[in-house]
N, C-alpha and C. Protein backbone atom coordinates (compact mmCIF):
# COMPACT_ATOMS: atom_id res chain seq x y z
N UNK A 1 0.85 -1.18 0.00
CA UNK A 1 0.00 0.00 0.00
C UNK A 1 0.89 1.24 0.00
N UNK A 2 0.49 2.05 -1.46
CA UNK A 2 1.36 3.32 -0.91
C UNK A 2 0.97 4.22 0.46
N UNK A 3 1.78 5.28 0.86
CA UNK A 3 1.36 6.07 1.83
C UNK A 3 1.00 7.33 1.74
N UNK A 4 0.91 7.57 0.55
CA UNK A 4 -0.73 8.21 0.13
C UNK A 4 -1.74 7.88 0.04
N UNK A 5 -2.09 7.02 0.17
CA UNK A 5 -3.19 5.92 -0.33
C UNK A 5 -4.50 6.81 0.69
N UNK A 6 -5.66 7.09 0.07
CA UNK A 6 -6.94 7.27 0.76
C UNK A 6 -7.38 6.57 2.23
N UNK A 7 -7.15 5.33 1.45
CA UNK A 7 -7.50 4.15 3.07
C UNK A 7 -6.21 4.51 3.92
N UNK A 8 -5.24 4.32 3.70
CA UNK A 8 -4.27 4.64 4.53
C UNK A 8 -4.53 5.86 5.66
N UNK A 9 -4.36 6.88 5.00
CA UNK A 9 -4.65 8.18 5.76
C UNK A 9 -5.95 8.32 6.46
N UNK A 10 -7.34 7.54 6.15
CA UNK A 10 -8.78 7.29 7.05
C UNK A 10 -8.09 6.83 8.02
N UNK A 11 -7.65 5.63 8.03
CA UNK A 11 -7.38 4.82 8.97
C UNK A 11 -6.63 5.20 10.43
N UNK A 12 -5.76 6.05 9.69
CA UNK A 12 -4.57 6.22 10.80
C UNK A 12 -4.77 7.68 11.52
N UNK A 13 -4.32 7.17 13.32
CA UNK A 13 -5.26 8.31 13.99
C UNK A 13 -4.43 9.17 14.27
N UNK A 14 -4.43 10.75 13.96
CA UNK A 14 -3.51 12.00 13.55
C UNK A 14 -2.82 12.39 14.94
N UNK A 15 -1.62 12.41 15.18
CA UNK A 15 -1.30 12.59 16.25
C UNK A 15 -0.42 14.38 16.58
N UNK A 16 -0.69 15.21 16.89
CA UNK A 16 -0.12 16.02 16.83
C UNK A 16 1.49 16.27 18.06
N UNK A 17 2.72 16.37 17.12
CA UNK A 17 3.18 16.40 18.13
C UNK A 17 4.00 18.30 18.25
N UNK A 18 4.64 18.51 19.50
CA UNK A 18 4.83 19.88 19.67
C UNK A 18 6.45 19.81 20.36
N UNK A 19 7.30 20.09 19.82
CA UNK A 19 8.63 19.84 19.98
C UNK A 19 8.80 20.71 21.59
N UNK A 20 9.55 20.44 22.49
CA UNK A 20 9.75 21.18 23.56
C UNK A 20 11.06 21.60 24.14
N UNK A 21 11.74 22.69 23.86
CA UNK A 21 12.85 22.57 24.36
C UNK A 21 13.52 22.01 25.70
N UNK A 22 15.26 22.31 25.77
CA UNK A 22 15.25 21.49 26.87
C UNK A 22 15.11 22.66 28.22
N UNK A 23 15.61 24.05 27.26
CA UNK A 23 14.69 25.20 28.30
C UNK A 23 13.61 25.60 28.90
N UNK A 24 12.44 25.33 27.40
CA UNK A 24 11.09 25.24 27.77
C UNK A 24 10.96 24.42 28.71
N UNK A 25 11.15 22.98 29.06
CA UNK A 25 10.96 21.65 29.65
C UNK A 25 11.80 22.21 31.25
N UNK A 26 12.80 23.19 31.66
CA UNK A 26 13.29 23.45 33.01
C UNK A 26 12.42 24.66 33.39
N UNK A 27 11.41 25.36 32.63
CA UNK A 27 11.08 26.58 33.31
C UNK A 27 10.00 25.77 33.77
N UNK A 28 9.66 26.72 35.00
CA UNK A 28 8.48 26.59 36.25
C UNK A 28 7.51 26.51 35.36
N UNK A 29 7.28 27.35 35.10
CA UNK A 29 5.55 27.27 34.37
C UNK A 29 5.59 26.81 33.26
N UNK A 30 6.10 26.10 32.63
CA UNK A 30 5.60 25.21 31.59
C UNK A 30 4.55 23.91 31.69
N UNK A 31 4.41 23.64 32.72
CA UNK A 31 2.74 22.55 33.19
C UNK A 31 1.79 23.90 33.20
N UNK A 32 2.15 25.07 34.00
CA UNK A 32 0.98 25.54 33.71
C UNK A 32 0.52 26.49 32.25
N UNK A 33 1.17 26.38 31.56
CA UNK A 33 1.59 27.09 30.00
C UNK A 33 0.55 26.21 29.24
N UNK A 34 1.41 24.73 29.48
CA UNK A 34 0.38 23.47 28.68
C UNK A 34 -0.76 23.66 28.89
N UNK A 35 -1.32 23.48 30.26
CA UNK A 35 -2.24 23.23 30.84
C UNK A 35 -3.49 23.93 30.72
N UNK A 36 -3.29 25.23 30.52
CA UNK A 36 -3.64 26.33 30.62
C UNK A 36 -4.51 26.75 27.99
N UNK A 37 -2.89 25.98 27.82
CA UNK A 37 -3.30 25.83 26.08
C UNK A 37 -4.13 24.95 25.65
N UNK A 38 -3.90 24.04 26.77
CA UNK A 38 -5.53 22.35 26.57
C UNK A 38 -6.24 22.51 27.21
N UNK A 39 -7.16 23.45 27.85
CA UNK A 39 -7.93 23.34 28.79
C UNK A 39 -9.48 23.20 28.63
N UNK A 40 -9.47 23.41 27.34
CA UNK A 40 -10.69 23.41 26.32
C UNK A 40 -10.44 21.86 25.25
N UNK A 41 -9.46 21.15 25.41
CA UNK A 41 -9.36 20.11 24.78
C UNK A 41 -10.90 18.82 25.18
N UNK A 42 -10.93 18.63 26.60
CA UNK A 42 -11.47 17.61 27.46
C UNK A 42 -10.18 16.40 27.49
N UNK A 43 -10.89 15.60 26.66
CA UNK A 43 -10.05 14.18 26.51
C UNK A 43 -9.35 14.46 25.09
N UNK A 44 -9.38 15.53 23.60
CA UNK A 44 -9.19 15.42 23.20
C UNK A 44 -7.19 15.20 22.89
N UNK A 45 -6.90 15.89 23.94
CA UNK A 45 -5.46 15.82 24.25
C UNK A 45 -4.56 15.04 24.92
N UNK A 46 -5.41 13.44 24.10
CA UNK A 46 -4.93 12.02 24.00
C UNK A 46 -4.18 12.03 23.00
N UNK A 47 -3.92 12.85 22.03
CA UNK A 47 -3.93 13.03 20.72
C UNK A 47 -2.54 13.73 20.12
N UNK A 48 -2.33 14.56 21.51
CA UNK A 48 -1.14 15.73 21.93
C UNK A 48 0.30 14.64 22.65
N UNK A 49 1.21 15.28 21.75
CA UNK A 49 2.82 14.28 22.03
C UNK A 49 3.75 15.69 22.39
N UNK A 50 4.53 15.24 23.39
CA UNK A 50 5.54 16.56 23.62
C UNK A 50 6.80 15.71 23.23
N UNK A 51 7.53 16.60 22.71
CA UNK A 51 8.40 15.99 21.55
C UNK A 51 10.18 16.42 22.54
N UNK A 52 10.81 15.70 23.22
CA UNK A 52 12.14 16.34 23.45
C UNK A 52 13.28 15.20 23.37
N UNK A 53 14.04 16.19 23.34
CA UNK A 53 15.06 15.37 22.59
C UNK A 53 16.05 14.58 23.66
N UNK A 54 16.94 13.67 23.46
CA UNK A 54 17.96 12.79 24.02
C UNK A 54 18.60 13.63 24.89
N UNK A 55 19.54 15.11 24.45
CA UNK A 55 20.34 15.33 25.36
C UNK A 55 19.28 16.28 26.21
N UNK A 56 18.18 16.78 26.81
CA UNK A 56 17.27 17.06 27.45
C UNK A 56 17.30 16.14 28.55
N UNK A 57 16.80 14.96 28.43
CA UNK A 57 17.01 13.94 29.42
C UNK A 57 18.23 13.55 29.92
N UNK A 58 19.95 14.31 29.59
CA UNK A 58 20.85 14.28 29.97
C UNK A 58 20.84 14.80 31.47
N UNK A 59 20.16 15.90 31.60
CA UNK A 59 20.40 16.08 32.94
C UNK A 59 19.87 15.19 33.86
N UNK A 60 19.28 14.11 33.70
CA UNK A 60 18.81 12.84 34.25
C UNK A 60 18.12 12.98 35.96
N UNK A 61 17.65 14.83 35.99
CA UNK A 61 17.67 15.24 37.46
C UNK A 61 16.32 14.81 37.82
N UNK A 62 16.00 14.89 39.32
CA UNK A 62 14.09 14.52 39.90
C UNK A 62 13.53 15.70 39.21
N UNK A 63 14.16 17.05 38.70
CA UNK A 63 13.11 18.37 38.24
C UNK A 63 12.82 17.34 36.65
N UNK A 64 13.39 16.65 36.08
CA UNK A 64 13.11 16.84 34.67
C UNK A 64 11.73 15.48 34.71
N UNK A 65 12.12 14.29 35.43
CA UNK A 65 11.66 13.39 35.94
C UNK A 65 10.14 13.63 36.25
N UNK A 66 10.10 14.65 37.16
CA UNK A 66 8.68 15.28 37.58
C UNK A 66 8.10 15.92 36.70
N UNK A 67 8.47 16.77 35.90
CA UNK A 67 8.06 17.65 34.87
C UNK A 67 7.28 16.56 33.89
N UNK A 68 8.30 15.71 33.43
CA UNK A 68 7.58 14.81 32.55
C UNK A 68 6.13 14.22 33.15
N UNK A 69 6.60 13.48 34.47
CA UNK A 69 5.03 12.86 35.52
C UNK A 69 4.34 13.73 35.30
N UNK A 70 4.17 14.86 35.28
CA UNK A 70 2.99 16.15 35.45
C UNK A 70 2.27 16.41 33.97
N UNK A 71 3.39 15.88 32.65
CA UNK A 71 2.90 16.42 31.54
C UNK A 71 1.81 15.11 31.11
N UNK A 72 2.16 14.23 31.91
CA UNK A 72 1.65 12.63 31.85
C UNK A 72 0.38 12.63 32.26
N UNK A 73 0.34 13.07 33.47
CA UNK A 73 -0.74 13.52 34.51
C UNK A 73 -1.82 14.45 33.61
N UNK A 74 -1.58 15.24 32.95
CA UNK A 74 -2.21 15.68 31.40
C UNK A 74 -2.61 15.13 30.80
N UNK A 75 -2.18 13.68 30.38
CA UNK A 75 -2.51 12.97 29.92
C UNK A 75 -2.33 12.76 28.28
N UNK A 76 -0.93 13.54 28.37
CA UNK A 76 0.10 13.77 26.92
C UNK A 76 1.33 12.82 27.05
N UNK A 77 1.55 12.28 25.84
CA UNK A 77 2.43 11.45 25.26
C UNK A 77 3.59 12.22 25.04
N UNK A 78 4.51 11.28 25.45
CA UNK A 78 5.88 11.91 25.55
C UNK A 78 6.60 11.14 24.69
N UNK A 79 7.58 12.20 23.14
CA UNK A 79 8.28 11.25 22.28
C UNK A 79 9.44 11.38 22.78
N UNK A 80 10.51 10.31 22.92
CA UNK A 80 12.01 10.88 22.51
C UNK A 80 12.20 10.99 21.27
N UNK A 81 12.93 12.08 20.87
CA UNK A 81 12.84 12.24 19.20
C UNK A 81 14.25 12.55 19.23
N UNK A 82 14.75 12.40 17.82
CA UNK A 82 15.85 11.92 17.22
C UNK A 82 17.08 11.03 17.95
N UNK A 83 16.52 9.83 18.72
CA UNK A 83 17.11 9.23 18.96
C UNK A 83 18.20 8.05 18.69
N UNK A 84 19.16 8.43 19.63
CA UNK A 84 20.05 7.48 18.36
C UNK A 84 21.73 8.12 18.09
N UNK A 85 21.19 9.59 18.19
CA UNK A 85 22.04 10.65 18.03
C UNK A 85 22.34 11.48 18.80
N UNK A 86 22.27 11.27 19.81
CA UNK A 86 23.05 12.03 21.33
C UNK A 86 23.62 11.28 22.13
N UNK A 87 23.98 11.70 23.18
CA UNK A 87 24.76 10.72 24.23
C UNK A 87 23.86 9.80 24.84
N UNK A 88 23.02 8.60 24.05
CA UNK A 88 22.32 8.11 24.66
C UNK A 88 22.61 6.48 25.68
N UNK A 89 21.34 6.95 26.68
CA UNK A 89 21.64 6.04 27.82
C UNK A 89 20.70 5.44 27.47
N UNK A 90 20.32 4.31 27.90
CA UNK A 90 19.63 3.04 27.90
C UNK A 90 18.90 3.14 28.82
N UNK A 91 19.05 3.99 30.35
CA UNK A 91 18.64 3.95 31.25
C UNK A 91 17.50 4.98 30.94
N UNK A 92 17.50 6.02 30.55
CA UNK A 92 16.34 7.09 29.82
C UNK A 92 15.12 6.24 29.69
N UNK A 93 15.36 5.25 28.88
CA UNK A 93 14.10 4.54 28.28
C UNK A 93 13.19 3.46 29.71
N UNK A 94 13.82 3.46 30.66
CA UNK A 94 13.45 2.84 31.75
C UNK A 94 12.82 4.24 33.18
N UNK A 95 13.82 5.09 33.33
CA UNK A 95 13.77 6.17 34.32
C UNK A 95 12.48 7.02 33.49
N UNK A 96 12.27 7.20 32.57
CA UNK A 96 11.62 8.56 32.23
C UNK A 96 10.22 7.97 31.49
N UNK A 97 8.85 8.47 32.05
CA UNK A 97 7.89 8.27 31.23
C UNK A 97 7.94 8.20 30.09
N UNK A 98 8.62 7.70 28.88
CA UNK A 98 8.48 8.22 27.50
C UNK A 98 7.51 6.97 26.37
N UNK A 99 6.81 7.58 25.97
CA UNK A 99 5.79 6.79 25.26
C UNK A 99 6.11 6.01 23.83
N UNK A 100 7.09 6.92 23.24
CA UNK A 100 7.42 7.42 21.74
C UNK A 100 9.26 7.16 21.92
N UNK A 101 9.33 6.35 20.79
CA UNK A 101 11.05 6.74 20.77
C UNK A 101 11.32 6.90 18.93
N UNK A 102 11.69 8.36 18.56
CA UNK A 102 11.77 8.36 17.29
C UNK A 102 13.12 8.36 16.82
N UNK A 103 13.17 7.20 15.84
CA UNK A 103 14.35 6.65 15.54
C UNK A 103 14.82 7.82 14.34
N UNK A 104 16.09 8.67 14.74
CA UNK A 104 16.04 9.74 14.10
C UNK A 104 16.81 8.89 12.64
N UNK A 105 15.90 10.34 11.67
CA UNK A 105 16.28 10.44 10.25
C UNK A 105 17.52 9.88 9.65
N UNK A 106 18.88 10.24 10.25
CA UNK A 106 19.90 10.17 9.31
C UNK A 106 20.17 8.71 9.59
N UNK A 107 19.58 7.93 10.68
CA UNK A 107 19.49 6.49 10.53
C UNK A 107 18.88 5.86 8.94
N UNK A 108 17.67 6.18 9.34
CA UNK A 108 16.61 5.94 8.18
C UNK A 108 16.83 6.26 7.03
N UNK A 109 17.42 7.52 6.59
CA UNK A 109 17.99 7.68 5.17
C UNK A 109 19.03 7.29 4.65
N UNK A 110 19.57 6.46 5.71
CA UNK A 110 21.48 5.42 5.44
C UNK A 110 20.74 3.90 5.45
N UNK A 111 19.51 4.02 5.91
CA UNK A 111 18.83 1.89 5.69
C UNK A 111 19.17 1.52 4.53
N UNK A 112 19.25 2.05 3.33
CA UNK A 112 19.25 1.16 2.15
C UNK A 112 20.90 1.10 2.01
N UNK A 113 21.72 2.02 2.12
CA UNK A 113 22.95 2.14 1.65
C UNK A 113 24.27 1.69 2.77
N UNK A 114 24.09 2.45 4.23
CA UNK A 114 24.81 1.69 5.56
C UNK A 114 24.06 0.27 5.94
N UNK A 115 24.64 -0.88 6.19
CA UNK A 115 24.15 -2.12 6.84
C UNK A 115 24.26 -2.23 8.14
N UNK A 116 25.08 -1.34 9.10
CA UNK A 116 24.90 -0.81 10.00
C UNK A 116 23.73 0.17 10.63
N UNK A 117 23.04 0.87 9.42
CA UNK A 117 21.88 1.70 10.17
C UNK A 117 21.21 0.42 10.44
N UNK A 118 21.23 0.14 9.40
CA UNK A 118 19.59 -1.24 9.38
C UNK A 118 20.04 -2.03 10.58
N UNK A 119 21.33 -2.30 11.29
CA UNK A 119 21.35 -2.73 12.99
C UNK A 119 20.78 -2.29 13.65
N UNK A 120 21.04 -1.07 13.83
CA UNK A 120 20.67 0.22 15.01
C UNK A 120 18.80 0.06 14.83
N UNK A 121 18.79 0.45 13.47
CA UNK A 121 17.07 0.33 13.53
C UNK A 121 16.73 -0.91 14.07
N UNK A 122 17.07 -1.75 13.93
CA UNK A 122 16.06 -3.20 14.15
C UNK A 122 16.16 -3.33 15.30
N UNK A 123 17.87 -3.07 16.19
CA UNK A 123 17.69 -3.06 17.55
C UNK A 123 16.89 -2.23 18.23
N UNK A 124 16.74 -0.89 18.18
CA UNK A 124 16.28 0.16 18.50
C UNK A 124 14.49 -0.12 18.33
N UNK A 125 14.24 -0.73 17.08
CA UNK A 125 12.36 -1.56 17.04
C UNK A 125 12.56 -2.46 18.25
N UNK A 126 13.58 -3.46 18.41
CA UNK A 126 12.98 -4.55 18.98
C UNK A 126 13.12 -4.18 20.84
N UNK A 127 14.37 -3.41 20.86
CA UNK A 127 14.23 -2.70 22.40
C UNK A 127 13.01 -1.93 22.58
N UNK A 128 12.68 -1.06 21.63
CA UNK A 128 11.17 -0.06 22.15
C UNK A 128 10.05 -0.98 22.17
N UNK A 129 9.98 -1.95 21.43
CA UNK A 129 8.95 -3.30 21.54
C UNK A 129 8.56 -3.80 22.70
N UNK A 130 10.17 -4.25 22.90
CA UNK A 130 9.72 -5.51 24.52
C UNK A 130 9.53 -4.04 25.24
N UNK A 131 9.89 -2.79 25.25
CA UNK A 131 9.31 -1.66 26.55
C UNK A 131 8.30 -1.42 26.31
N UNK A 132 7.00 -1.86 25.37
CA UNK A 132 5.70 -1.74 25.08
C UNK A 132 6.08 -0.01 24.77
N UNK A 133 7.15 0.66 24.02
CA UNK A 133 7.19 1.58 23.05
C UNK A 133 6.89 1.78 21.72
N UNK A 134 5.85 2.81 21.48
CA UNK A 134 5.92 2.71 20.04
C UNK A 134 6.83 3.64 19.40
N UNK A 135 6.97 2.89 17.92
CA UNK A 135 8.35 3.27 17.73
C UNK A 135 7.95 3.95 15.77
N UNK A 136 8.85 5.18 15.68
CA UNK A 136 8.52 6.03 14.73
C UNK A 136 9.73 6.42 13.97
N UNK A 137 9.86 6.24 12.57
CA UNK A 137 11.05 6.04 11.94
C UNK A 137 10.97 7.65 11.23
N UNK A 138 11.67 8.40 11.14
CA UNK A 138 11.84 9.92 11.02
C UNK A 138 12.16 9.81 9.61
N UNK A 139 12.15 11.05 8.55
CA UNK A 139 12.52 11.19 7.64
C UNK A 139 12.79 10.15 6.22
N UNK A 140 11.49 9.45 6.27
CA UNK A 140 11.55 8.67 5.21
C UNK A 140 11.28 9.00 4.02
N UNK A 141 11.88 9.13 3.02
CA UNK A 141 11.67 9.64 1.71
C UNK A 141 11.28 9.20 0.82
N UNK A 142 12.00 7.69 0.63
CA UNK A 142 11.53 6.63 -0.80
C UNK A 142 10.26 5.41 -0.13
N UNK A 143 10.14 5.00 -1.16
CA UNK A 143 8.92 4.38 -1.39
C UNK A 143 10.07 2.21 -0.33
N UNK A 144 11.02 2.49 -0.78
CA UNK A 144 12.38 1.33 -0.27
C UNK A 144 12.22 1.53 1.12
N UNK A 145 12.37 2.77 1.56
CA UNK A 145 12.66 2.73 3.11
C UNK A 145 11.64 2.85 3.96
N UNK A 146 10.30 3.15 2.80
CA UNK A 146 9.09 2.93 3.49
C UNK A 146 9.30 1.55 4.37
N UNK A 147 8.99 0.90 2.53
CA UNK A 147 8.86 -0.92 3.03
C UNK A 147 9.84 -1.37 3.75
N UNK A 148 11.08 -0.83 4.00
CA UNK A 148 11.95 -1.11 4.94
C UNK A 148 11.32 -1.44 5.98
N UNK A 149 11.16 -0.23 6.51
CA UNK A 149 10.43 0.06 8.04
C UNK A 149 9.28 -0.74 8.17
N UNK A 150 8.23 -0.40 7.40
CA UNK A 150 7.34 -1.84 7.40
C UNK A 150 7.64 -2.68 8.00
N UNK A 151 8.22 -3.66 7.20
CA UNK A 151 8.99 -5.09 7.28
C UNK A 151 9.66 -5.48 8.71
N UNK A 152 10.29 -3.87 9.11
CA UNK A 152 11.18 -4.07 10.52
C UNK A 152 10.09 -4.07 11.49
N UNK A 153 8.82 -3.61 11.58
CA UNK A 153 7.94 -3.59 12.48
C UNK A 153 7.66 -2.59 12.95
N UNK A 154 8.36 -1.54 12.36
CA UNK A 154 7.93 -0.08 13.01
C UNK A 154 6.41 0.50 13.05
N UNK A 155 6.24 1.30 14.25
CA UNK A 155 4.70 1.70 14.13
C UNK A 155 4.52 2.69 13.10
N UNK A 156 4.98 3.42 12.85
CA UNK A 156 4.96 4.57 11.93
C UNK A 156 6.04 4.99 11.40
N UNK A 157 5.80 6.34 10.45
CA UNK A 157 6.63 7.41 9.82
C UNK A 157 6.43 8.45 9.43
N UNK A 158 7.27 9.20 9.30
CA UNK A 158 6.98 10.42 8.38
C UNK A 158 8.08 10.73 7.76
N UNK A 159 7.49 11.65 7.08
CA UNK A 159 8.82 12.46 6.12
C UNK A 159 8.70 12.71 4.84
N UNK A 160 9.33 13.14 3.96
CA UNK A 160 8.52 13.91 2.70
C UNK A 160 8.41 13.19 1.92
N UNK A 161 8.51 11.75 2.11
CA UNK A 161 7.54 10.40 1.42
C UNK A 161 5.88 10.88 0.93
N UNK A 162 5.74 11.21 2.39
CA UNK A 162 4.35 11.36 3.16
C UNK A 162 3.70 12.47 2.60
N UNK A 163 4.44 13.65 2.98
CA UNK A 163 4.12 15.06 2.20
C UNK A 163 4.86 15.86 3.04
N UNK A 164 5.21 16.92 2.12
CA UNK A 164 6.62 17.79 2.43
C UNK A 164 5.45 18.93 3.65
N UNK A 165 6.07 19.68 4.61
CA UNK A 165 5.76 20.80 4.87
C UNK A 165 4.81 21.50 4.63
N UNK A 166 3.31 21.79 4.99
CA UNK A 166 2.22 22.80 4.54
C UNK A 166 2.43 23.89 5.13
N UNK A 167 1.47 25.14 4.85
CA UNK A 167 1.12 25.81 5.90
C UNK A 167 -0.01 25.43 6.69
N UNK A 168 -0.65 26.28 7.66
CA UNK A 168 -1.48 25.82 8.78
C UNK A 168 -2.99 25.98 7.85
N UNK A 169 -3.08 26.77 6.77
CA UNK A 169 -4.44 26.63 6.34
C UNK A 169 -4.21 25.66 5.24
N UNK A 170 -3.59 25.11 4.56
CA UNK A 170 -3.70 23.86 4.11
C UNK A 170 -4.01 22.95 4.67
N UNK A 171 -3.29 22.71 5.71
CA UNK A 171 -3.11 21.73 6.69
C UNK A 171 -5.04 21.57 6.97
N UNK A 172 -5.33 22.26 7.32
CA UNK A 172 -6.27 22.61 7.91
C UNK A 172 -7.58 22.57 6.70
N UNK A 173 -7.25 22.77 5.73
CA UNK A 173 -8.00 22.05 4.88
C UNK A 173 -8.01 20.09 4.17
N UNK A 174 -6.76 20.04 4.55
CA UNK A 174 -6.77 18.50 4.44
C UNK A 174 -8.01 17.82 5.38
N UNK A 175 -7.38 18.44 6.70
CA UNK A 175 -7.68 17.12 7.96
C UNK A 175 -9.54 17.83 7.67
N UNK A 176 -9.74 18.54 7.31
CA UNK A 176 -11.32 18.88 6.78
C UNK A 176 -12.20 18.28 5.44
N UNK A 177 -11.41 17.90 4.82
CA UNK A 177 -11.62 16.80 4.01
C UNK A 177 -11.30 15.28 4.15
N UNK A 178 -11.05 15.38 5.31
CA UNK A 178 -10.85 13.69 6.09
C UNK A 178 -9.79 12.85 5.45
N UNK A 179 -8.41 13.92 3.90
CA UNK A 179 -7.51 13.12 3.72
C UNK A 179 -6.54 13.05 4.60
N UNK A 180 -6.36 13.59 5.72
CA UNK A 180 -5.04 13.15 7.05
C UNK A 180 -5.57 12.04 7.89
């Protein structure tokens, strides 16, 4: 099935995610910032992913730890994104609520050509697996590294396979015509 495909895009449930720095993520009021931007959601902000990155969780402190519990307590999904590519610990994926581990891009765009990415990916699927993580392959371009990922078991993807960059009233006319 391509991933344009009509059925494809019905099917699959739109997840918005919102990148967070690792500044944003230490200031005080950022639970109440969120909190305060979904408050009119209800339940719809099952739907809502806070997106931070590997070396963020470097400071490995109880403030970052809690911050995350509270964004949880929201009842928002937490990705690690571009993982893979920072000083990463193993222990992150155990210590820190994280829902999402996105297996960053320059992995995914070396699958067909490094035989080494295609390690990292499959380990990186089959570790976020047994942690009941779902797991999201970044920057996929060809129609090859689609079915790559497929095949490896990944939950998802994106990338300008999919469709490059809109603005917000495009955007916003898609998901209104029920093709997202």
């Amino acid at each position: 099935m391509a991933p344009d495909d009509q059925e494809y895009a019905t099917q699959t449930q739109i997840i918005i995610a919102v990148n967070l720095s690792g500044y944003r993520l230490s200031n005080q009021n950022i639970i109440n910032t969120i909190s305060d931007a979904i408050a009119g959601l209800q339940d719809q902000n099952l739907n809502l992913e806070i997106e931070i990155t590997e070396n963020v969780l470097m400071q490995d402190d109880k403030d970052t730890i809690a911050t995350l519990q509270e964004l949880k307590d929201l009842k928002l999904r937490i990705a690690l994104d571009d993982f893979g590519t920072g000083y990463s610990s193993l222990s992150y994926l155990t210590s820190f609520p994280v829902d999402t581990i996105k297996i960053d891009r320059s992995f995914v765009m070396g699958c067909t050509t490094e035989p080494k990415n295609l390690i990292i990916i499959k380990a990186i699927i089959a570790m976020g697996h047994s942690m009941g993580k779902r797991i999201v392959a970044e920057g996929i371009e060809t129609e090859t590294q689609f079915e790559m990922m497929k095949e490896l078991g990944c939950d998802e993807g994106h990338g300008y396979l999919f469709k490059h960059p809109i603005p917000p009233d495009e955007f916003s006319a898609l998901l209104a015509q029920g093709v997202l």
